[in-house]
Protein backbone atom coordinates (compact mmCIF):
# COMPACT_ATOMS: atom_id res chain seq x y z
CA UNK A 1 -1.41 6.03 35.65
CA UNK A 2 0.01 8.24 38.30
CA UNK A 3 3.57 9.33 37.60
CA UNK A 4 6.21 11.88 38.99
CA UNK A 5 7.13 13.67 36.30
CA UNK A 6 10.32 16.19 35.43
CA UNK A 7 10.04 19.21 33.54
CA UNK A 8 13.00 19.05 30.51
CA UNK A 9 13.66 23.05 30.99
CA UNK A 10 13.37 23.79 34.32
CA UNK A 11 14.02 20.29 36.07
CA UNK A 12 10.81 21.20 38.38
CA UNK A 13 9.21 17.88 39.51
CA UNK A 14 5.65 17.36 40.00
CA UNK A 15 3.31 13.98 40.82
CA UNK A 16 0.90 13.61 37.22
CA UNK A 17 -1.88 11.99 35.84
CA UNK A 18 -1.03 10.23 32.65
CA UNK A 19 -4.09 8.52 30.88
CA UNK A 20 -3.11 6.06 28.35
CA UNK A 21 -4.61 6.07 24.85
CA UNK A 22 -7.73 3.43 24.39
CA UNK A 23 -7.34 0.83 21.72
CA UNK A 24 -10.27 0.56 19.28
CA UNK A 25 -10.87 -2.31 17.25
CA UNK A 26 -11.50 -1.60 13.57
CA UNK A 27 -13.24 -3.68 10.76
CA UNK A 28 -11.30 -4.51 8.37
CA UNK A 29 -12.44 -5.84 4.41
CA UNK A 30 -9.41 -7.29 2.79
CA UNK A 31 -9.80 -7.89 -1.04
CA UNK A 32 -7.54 -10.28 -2.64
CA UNK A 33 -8.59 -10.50 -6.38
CA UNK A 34 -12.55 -11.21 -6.45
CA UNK A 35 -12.49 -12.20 -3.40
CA UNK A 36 -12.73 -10.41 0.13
CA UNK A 37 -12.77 -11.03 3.32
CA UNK A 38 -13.76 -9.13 6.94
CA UNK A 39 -10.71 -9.00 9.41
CA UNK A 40 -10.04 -7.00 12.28
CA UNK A 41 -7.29 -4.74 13.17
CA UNK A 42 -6.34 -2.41 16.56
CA UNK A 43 -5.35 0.75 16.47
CA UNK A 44 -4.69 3.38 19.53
CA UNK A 45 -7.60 6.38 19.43
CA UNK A 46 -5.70 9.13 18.53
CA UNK A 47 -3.74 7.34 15.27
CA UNK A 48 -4.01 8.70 12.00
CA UNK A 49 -5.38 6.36 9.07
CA UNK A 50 -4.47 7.30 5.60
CA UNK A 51 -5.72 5.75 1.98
CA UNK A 52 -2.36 4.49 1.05
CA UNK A 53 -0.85 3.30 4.50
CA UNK A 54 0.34 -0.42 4.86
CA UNK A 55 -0.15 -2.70 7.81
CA UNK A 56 0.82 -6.11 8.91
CA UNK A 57 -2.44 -8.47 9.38
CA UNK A 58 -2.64 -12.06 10.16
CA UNK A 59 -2.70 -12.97 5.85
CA UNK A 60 0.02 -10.95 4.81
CA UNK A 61 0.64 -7.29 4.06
CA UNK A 62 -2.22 -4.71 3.02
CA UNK A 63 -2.48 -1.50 1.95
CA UNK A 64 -5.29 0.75 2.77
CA UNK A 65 -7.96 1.42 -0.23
CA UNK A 66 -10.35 3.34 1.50
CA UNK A 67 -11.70 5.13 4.66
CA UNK A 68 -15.63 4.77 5.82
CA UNK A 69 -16.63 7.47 8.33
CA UNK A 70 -20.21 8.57 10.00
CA UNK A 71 -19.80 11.22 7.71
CA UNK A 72 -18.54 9.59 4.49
CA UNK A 73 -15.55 8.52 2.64
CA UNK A 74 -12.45 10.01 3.63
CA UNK A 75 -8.68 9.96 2.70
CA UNK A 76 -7.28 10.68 6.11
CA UNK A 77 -9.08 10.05 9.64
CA UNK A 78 -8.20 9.60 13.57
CA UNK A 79 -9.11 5.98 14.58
CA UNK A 80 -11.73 7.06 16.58
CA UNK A 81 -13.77 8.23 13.76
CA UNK A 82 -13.05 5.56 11.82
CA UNK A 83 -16.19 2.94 10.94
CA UNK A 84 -14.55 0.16 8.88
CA UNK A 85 -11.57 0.66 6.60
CA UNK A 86 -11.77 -1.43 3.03
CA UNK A 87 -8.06 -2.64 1.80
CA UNK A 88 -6.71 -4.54 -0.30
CA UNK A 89 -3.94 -7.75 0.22
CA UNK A 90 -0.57 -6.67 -0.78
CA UNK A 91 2.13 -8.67 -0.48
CA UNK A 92 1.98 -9.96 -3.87
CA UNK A 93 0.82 -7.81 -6.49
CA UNK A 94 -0.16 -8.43 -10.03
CA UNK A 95 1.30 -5.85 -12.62
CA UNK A 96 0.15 -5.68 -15.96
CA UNK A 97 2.31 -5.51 -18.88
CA UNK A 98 1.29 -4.60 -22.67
CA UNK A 99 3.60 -6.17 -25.37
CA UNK A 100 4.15 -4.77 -28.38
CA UNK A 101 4.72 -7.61 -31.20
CA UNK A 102 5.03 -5.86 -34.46
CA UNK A 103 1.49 -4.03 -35.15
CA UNK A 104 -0.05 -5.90 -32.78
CA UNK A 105 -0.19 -4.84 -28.78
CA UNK A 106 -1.61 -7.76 -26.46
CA UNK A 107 -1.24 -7.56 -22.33
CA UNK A 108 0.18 -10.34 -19.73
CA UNK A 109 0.33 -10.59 -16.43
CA UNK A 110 3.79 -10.27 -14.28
CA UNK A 111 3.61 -11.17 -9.93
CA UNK A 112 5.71 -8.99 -8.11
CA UNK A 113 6.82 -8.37 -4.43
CA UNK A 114 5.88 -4.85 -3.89
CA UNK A 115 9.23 -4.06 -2.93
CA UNK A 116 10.82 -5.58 -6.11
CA UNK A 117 12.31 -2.65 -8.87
CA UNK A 118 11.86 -2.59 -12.19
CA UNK A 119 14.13 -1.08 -14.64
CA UNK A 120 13.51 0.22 -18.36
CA UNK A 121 15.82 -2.21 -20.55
CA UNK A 122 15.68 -4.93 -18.22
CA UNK A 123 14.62 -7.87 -20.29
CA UNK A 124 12.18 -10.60 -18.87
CA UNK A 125 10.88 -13.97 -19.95
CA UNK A 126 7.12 -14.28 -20.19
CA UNK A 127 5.65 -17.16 -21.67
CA UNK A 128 8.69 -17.77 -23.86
CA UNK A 129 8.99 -14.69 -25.52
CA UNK A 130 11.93 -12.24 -24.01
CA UNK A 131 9.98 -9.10 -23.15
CA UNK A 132 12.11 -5.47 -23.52
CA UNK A 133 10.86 -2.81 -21.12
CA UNK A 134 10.73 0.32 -22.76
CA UNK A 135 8.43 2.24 -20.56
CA UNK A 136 6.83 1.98 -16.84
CA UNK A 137 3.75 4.15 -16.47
CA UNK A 138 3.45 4.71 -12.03
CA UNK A 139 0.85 6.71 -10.10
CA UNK A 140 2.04 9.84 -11.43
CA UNK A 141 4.27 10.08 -14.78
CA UNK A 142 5.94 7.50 -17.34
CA UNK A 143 9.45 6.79 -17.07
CA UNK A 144 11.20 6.72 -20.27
CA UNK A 145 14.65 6.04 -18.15
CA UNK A 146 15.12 4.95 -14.85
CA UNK A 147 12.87 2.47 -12.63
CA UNK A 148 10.22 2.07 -10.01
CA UNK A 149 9.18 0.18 -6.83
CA UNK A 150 6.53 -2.41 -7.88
CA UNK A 151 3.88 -0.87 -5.58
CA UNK A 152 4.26 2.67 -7.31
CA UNK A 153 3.63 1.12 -10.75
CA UNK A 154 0.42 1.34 -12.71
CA UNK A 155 1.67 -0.50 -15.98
CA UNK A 156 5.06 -1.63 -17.86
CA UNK A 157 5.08 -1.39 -21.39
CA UNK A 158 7.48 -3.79 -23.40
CA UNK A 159 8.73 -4.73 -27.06
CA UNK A 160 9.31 -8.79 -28.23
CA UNK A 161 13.72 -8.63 -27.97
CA UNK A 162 15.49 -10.52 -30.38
């Protein structure tokens, strides 16, 4: 595109050549579970993909799992370089609790926006039983006190409450 451009310090004004940024279009394999599927997104050249970012795709919200160059695996990588990108669906996420009942530990399942906070001492209900949460284990310590995002959490730990 040809544009008259203005310089911000000295006000000089000049004619330009701007080039606009080509859009690539990216595979895309979305996992949901045990099952995946191939999908498609665009992205401008010069963006930065990282293992961890989110996008919006036609199912739902994902997050990216991993980054397929020519030369490899990678955790960060301009789109250009970029062969497929492998993520996984995450607009509902499935958190795994471990219940302590006495001397015996057993684990549930608990769905969760990844958005949604949990606290330790909230109590839930999970197939009847009242569930305390007494720890929450995320990506990088265990909180004793406190609470996390759902889509920082690795695992919730909880007693049976009376």
């Amino acid at each position: 595109m040809d544009a008259v451009v203005k310089c911000s310090q000295c006000g000089h004004t000049h004619a330009s050549t701007i080039r606009s940024e080509k859009n690539l279009t990216i595979p895309v394999i979305v996992s949901e579970l045990e099952s995946s599927i191939k999908k498609e997104i665009e992205l401008s050249e010069n963006d930065t993909v990282s293992v961890g970012d989110e996008f919006l795709l036609d199912e739902g919200r994902i997050k990216i799992a991993s980054i397929e160059t020519k030369k490899g695996r990678v955790n960060s990588s301009q789109a250009k370089d970029v062969t497929a990108l492998w993520a996984k669906k995450f607009d509902r996420l499935r958190l795994k609790i471990s219940i302590n009942k006495g001397s015996r530990t057993f684990t549930r399942t608990v769905w969760a926006v990844p958005d949604e906070e949990f606290f330790v001492g909230d109590v839930m209900r999970i197939k009847g039983d009242n569930i305390g949460i007494h720890r929450i284990k995320t990506e990088n310590k265990i909180l004793k006190r406190g609470s996390a995002e759902a889509r920082n959490i690795v695992r919730l730990y909880g007693k049976i409450a009376r």
